[in-house]
PDB file of N, CA and C in Angstrom:
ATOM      1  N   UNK A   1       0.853  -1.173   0.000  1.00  0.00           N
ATOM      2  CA  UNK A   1       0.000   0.000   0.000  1.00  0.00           C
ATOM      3  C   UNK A   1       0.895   1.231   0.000  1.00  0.00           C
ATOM      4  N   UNK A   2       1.000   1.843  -0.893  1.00  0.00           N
ATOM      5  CA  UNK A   2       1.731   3.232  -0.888  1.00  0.00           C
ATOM      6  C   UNK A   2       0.842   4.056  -0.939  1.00  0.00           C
ATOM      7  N   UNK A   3       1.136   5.097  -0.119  1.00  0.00           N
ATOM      8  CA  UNK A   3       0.104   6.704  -0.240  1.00  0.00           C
ATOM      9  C   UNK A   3       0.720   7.571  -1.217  1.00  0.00           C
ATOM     10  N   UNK A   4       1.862   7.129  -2.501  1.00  0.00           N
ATOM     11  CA  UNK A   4       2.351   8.257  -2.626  1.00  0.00           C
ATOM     12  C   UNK A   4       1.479   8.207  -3.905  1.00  0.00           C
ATOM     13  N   UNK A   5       0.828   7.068  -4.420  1.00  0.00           N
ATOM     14  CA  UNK A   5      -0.190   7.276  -5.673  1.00  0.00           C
ATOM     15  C   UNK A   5      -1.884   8.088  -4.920  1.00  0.00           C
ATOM     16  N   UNK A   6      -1.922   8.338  -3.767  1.00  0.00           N
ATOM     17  CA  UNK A   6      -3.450   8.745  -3.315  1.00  0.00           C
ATOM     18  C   UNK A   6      -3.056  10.158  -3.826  1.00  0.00           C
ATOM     19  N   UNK A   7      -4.103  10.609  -3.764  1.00  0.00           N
ATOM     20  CA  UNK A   7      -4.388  12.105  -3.754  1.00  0.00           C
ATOM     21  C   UNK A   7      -5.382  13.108  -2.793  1.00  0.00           C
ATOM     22  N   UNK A   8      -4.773  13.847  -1.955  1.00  0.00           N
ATOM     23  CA  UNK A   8      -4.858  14.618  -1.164  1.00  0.00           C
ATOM     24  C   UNK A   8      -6.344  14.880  -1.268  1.00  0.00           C
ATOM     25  N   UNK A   9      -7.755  14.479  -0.429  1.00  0.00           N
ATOM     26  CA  UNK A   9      -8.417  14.824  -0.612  1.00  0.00           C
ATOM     27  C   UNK A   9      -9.812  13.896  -1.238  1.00  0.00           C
ATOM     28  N   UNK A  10      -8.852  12.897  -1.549  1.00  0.00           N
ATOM     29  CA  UNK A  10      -9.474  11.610  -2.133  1.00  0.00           C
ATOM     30  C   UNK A  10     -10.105  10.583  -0.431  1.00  0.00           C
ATOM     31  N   UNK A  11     -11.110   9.720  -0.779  1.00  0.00           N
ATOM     32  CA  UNK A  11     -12.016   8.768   0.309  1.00  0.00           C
ATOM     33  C   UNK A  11     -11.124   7.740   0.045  1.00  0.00           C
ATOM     34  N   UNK A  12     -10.663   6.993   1.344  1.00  0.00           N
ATOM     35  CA  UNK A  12      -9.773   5.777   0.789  1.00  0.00           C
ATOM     36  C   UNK A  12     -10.447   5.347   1.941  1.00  0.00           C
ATOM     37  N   UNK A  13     -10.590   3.941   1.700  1.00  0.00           N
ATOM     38  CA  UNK A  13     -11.369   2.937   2.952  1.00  0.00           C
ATOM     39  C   UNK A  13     -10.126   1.770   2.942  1.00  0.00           C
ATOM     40  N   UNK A  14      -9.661   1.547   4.225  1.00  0.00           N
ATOM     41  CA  UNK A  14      -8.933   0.487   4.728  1.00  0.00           C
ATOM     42  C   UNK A  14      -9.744  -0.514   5.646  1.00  0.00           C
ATOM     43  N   UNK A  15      -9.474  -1.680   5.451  1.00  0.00           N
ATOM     44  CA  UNK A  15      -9.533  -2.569   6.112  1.00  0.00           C
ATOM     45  C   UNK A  15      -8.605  -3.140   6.691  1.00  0.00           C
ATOM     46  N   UNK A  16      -9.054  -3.750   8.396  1.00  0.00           N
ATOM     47  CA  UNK A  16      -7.935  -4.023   9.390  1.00  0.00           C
ATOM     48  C   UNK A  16      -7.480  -5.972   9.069  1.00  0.00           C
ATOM     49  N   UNK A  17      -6.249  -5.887   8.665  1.00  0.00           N
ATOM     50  CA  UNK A  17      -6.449  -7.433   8.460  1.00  0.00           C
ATOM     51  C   UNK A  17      -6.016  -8.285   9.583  1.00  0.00           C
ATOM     52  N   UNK A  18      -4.985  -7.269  10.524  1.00  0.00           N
ATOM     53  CA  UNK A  18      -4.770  -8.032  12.241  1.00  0.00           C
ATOM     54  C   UNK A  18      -4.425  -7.207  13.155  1.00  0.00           C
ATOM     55  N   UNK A  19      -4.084  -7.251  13.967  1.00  0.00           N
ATOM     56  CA  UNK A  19      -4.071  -6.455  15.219  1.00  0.00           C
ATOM     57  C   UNK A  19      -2.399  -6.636  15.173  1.00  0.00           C
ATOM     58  N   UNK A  20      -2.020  -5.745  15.383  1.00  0.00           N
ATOM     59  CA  UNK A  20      -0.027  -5.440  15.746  1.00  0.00           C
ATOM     60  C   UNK A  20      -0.411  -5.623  17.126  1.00  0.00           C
ATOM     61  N   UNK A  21       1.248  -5.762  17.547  1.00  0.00           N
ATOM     62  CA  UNK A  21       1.462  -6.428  18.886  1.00  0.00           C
ATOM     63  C   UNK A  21       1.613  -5.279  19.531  1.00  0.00           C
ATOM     64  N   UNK A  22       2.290  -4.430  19.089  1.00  0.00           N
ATOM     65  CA  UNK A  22       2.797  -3.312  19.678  1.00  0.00           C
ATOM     66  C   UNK A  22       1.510  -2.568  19.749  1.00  0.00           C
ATOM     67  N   UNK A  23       1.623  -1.692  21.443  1.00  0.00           N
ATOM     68  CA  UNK A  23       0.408  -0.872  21.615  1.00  0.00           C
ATOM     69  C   UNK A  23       0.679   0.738  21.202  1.00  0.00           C
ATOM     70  N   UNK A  24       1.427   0.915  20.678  1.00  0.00           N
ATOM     71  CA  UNK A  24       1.692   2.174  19.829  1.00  0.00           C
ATOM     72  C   UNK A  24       1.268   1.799  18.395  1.00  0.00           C
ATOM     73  N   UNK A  25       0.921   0.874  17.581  1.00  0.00           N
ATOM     74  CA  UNK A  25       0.771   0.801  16.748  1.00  0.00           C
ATOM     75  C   UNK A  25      -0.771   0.909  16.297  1.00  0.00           C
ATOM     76  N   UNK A  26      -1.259   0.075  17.439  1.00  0.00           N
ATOM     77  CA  UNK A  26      -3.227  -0.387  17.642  1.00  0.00           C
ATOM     78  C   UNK A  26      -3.252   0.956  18.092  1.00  0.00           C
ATOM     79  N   UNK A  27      -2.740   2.093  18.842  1.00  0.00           N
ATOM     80  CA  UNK A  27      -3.262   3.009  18.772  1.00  0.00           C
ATOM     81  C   UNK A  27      -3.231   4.258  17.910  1.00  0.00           C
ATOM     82  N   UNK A  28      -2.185   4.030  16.855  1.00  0.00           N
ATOM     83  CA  UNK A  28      -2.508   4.460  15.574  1.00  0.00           C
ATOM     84  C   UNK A  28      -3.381   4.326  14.665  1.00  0.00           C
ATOM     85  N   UNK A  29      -3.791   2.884  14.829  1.00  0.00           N
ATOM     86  CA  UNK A  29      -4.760   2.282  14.387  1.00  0.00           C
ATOM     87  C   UNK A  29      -6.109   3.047  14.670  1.00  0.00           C
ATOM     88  N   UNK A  30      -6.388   2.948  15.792  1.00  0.00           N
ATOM     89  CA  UNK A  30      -7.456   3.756  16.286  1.00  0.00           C
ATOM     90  C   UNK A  30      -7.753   5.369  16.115  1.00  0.00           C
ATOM     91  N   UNK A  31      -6.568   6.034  16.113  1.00  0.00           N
ATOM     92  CA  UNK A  31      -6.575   7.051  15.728  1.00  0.00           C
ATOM     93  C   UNK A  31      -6.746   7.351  14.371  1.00  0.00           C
ATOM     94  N   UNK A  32      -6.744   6.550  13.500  1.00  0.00           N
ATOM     95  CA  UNK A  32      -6.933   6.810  12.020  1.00  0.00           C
ATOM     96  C   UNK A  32      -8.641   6.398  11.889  1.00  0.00           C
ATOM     97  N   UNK A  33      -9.018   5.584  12.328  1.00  0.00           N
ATOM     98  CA  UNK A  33     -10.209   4.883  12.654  1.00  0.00           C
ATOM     99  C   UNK A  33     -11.384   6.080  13.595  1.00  0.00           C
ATOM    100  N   UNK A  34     -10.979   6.910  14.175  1.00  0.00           N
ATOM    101  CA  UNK A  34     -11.761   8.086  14.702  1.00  0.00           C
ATOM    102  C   UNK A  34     -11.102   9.198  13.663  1.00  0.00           C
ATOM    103  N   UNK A  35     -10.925   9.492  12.683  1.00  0.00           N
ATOM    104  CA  UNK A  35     -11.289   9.952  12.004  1.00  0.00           C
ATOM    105  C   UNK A  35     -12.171  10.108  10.268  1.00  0.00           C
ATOM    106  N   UNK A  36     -12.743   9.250  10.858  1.00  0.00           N
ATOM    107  CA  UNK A  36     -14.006   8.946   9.786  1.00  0.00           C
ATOM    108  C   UNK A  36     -15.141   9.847   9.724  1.00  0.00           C
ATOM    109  N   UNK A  37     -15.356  10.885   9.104  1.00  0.00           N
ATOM    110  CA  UNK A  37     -16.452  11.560   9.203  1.00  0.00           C
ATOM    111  C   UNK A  37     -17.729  11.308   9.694  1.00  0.00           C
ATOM    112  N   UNK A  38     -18.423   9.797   9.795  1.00  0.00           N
ATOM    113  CA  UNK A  38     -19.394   9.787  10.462  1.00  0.00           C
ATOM    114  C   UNK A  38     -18.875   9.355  11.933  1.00  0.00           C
ATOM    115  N   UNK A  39     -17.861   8.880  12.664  1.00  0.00           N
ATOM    116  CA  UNK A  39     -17.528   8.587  13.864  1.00  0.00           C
ATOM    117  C   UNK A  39     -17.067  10.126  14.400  1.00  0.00           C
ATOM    118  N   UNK A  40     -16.693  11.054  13.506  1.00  0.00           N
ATOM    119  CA  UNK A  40     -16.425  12.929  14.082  1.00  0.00           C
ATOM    120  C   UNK A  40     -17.940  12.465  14.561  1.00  0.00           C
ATOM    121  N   UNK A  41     -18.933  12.622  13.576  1.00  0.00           N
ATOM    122  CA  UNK A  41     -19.927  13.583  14.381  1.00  0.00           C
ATOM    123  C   UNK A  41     -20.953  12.886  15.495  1.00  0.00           C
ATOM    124  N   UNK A  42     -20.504  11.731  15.426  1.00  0.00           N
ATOM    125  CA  UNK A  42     -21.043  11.015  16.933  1.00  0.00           C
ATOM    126  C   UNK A  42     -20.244  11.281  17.937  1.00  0.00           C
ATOM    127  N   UNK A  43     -18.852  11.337  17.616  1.00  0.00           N
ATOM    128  CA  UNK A  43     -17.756  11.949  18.879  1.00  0.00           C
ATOM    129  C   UNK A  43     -18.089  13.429  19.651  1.00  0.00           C
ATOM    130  N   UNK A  44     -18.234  13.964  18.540  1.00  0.00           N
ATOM    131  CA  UNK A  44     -18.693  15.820  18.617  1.00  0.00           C
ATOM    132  C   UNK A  44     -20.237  15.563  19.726  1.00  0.00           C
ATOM    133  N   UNK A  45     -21.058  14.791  19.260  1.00  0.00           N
ATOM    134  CA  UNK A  45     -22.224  15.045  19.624  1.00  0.00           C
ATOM    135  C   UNK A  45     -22.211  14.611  21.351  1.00  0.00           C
ATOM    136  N   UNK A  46     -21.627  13.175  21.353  1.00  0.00           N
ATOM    137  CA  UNK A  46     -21.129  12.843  23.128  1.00  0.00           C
ATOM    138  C   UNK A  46     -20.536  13.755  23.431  1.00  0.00           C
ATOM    139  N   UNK A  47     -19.503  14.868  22.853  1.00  0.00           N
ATOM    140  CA  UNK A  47     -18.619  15.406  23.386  1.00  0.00           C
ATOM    141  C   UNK A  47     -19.402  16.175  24.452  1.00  0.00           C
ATOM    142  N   UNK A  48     -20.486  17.266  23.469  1.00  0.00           N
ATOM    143  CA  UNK A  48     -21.134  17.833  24.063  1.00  0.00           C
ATOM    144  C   UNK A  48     -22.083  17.655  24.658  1.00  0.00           C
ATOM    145  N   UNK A  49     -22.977  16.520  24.843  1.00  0.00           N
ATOM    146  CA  UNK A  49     -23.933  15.868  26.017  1.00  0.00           C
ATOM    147  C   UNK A  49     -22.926  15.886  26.991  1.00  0.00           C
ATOM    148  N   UNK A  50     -21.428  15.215  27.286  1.00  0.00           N
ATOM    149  CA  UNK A  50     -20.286  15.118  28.162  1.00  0.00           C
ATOM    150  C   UNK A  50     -20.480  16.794  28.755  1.00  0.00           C
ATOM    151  N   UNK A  51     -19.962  17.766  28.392  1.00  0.00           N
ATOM    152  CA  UNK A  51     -19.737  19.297  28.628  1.00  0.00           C
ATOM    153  C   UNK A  51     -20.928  19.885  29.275  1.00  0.00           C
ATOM    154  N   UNK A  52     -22.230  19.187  28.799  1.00  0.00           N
ATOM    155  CA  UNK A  52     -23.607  19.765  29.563  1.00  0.00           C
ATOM    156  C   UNK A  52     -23.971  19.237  31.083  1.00  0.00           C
ATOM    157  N   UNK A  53     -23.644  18.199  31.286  1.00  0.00           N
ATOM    158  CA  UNK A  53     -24.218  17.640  32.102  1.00  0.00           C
ATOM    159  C   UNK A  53     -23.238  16.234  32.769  1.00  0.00           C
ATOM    160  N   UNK A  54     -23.363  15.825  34.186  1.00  0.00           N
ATOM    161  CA  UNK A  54     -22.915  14.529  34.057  1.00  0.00           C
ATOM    162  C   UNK A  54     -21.428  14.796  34.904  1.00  0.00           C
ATOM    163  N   UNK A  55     -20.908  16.036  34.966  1.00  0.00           N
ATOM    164  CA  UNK A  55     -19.504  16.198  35.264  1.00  0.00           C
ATOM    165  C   UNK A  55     -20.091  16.558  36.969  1.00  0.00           C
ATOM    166  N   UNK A  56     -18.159  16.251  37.796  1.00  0.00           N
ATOM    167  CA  UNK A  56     -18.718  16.366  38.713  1.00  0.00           C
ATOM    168  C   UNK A  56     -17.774  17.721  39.058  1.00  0.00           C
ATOM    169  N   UNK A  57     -18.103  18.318  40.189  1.00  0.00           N
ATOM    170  CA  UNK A  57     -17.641  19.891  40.251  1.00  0.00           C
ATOM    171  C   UNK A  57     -16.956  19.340  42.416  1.00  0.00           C
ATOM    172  N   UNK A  58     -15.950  19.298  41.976  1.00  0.00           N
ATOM    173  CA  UNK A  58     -15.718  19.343  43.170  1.00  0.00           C
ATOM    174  C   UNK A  58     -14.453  20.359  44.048  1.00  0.00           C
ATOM    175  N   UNK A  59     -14.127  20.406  45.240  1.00  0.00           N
ATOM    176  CA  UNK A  59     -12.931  21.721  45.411  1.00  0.00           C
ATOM    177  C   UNK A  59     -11.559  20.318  45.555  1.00  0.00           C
ATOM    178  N   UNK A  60     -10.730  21.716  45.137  1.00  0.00           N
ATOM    179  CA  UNK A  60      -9.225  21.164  44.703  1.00  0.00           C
ATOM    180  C   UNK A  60      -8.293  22.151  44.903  1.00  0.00           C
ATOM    181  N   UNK A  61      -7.172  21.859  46.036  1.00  0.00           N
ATOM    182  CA  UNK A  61      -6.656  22.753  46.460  1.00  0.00           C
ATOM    183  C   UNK A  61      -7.046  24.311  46.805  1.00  0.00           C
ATOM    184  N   UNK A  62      -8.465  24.143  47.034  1.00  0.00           N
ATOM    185  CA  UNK A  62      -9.045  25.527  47.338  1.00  0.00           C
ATOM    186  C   UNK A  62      -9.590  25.939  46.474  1.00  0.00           C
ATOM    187  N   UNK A  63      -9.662  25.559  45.141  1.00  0.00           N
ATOM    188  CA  UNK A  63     -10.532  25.962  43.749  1.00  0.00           C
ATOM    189  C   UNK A  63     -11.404  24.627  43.510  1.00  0.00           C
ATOM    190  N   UNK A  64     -12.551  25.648  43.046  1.00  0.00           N
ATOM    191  CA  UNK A  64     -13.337  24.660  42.712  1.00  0.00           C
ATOM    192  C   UNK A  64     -12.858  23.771  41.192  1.00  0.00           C
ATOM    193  N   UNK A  65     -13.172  22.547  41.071  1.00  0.00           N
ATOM    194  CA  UNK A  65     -12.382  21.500  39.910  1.00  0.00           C
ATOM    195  C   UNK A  65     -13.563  20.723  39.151  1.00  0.00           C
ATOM    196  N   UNK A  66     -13.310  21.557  38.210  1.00  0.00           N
ATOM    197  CA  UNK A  66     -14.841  19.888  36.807  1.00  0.00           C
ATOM    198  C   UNK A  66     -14.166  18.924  36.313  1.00  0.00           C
ATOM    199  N   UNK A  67     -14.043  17.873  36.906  1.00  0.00           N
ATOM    200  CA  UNK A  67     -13.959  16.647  36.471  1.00  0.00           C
ATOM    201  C   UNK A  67     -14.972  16.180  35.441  1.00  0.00           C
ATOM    202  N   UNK A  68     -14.757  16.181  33.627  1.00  0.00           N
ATOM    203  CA  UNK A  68     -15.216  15.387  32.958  1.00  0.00           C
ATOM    204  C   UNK A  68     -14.929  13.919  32.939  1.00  0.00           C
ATOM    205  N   UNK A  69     -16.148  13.744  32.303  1.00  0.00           N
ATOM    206  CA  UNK A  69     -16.623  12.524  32.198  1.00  0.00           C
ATOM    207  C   UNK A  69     -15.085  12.109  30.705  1.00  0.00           C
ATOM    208  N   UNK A  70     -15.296  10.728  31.227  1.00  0.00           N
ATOM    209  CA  UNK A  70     -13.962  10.290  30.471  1.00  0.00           C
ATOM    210  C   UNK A  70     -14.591   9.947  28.505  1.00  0.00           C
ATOM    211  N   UNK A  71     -13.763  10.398  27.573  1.00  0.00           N
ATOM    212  CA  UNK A  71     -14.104  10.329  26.445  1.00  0.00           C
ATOM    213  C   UNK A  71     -14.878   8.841  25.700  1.00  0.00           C
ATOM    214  N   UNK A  72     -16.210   8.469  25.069  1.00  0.00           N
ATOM    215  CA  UNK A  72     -16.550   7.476  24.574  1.00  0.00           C
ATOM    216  C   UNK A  72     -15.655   6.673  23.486  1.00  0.00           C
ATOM    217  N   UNK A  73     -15.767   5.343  23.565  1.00  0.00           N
ATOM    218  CA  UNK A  73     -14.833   4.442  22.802  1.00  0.00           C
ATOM    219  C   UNK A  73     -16.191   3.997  21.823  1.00  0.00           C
ATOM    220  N   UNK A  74     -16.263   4.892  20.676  1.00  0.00           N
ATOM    221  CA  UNK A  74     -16.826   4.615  19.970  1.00  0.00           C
ATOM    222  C   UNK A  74     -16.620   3.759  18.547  1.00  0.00           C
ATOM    223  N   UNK A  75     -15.057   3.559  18.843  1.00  0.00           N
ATOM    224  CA  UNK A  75     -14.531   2.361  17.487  1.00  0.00           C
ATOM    225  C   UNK A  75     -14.121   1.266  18.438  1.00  0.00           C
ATOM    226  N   UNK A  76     -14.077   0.153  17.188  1.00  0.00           N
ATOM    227  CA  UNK A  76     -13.361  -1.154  18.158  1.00  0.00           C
ATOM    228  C   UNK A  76     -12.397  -1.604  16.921  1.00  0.00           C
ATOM    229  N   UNK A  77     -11.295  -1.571  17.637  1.00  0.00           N
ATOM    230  CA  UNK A  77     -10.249  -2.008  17.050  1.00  0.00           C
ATOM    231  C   UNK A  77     -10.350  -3.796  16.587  1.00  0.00           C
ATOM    232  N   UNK A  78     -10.359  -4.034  15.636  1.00  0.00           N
ATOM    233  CA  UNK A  78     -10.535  -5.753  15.956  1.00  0.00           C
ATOM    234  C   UNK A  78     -10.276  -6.174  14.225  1.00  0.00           C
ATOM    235  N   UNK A  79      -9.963  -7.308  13.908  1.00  0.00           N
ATOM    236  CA  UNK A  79      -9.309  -7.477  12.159  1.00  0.00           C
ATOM    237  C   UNK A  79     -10.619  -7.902  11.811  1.00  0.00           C
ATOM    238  N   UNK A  80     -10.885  -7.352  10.454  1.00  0.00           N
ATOM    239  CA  UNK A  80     -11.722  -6.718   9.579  1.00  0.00           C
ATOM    240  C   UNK A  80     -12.879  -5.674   9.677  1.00  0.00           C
ATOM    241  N   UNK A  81     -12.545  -5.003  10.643  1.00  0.00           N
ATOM    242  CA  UNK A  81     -12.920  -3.570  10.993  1.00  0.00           C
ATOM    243  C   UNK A  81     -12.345  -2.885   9.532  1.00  0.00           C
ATOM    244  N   UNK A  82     -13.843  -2.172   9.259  1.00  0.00           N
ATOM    245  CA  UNK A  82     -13.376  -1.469   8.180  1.00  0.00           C
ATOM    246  C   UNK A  82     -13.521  -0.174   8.458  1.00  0.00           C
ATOM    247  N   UNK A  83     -12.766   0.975   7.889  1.00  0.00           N
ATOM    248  CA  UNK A  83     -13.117   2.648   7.789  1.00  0.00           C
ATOM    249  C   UNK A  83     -12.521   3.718   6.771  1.00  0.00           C
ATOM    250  N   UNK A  84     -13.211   4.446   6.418  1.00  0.00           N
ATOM    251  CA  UNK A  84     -13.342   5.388   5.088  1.00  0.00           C
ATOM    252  C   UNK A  84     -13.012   6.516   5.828  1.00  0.00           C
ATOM    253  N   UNK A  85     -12.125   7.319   5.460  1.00  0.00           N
ATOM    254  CA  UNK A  85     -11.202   8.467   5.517  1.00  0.00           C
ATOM    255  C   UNK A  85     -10.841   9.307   4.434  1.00  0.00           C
ATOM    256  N   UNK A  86     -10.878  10.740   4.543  1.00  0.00           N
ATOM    257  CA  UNK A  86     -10.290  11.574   3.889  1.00  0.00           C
ATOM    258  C   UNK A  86      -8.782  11.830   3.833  1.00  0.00           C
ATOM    259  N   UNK A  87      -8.138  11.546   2.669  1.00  0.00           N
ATOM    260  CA  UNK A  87      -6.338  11.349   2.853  1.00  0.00           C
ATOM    261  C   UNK A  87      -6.147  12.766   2.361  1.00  0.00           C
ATOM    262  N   UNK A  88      -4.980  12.734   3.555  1.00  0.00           N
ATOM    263  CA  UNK A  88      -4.709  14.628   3.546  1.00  0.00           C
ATOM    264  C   UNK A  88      -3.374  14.138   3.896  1.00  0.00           C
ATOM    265  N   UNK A  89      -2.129  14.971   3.073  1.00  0.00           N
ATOM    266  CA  UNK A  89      -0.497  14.395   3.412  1.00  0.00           C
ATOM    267  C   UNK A  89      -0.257  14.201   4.904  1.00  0.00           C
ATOM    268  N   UNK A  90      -0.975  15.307   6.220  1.00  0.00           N
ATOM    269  CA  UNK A  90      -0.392  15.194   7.338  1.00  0.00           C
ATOM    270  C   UNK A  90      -0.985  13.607   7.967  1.00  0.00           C
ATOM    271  N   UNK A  91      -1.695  12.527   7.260  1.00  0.00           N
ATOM    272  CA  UNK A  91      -1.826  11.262   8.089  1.00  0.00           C
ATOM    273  C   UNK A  91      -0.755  10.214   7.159  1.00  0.00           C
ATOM    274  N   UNK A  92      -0.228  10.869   6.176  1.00  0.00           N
ATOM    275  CA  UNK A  92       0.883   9.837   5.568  1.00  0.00           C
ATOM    276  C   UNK A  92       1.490   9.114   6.654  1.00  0.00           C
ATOM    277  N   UNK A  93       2.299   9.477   7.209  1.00  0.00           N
ATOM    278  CA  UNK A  93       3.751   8.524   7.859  1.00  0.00           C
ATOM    279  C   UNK A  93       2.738   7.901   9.428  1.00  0.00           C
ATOM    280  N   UNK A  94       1.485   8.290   9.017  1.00  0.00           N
ATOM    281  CA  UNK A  94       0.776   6.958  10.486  1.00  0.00           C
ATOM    282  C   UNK A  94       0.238   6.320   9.703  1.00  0.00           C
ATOM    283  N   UNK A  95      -0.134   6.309   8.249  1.00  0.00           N
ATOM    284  CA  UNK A  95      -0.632   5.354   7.376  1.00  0.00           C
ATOM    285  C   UNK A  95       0.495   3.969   7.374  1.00  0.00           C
ATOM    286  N   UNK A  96       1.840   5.061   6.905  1.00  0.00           N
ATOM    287  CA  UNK A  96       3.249   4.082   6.256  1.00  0.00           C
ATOM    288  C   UNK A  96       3.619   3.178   8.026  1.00  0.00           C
ATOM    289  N   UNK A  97       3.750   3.492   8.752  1.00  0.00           N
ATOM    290  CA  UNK A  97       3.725   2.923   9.809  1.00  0.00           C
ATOM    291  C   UNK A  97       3.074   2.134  10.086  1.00  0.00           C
ATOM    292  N   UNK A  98       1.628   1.752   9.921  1.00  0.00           N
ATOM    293  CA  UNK A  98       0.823   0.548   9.988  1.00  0.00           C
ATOM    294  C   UNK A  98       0.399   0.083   8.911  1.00  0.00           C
ATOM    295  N   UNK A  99       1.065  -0.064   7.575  1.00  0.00           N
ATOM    296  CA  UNK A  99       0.314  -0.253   6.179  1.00  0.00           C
ATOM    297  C   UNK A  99       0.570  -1.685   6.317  1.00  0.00           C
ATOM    298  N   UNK A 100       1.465  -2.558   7.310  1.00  0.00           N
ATOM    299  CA  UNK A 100       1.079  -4.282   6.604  1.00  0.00           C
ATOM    300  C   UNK A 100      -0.186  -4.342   7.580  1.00  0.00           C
ATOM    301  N   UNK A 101      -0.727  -3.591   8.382  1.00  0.00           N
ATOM    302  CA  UNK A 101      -1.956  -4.133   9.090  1.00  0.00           C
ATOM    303  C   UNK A 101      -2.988  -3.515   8.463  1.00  0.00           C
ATOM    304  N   UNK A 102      -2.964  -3.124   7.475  1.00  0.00           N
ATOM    305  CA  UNK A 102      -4.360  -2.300   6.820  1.00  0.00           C
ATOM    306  C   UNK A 102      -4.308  -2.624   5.266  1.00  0.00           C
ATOM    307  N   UNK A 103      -5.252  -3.161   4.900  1.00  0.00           N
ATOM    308  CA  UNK A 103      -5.608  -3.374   3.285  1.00  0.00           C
ATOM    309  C   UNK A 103      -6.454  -2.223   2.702  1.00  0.00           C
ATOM    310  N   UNK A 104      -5.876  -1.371   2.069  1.00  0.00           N
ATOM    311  CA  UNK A 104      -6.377  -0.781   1.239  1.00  0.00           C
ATOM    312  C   UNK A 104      -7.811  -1.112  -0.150  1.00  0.00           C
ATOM    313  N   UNK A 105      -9.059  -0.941   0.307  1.00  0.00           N
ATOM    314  CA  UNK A 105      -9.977  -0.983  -0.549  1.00  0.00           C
ATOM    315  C   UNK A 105     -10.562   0.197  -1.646  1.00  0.00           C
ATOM    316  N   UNK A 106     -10.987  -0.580  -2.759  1.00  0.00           N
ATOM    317  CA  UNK A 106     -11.990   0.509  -3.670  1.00  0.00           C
ATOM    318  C   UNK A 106     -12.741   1.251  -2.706  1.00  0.00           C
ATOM    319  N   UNK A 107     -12.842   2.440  -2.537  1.00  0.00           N
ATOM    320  CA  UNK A 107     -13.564   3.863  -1.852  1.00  0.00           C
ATOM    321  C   UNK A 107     -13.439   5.002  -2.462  1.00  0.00           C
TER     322      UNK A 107
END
């Protein structure tokens, strides 16, 4: 899989064909995987149910402290997890870094 034939701007859908051992890698994984335009706007939308409500307000060192609520795990990393992305040069070298764990599909 080379990114240097994509074009900036183009939908490319990968599929996961295994899980790397290394946990810097699965979490590249994941990070490419939350950025899928329909997983933004379910993220965006918890974000802000999270920000309204639900947090707890407690004192901390003499100031009062908002403890949010911890961020939703709305992807699951797991082999043949698939996801469609917009390729823009700044996700190149986390693509080239996990490209034997991701198969590149028609998208």
């Amino acid at each position: 899989m080379a990114t240097a034939d994509l074009q900036p701007g183009s939908k490319v859908t990968f599929t996961v064909l295994k899980l790397p051992a290394a946990l810097s890698l699965k979490k590249t994984i994941f990070r490419l995987m939350r950025q899928e335009p329909r997983i933004q706007r379910v993220l965006d939308k918890l974000a802000k149910g999270r920000a309204k409500g639900g947090n707890r307000l407690k004192q901390r060192g003499g100031r009062m402290w908002n403890s949010r609520k911890v961020a939703s795990r709305v992807v699951t990393l797991k082999p043949g997890a698939t996801f469609t992305l917009v390729y823009t040069p700044h996700i190149a070298p986390d693509l080239k870094s996990v490209e034997k764990y991701l198969e590149r599909t028609k998208g």
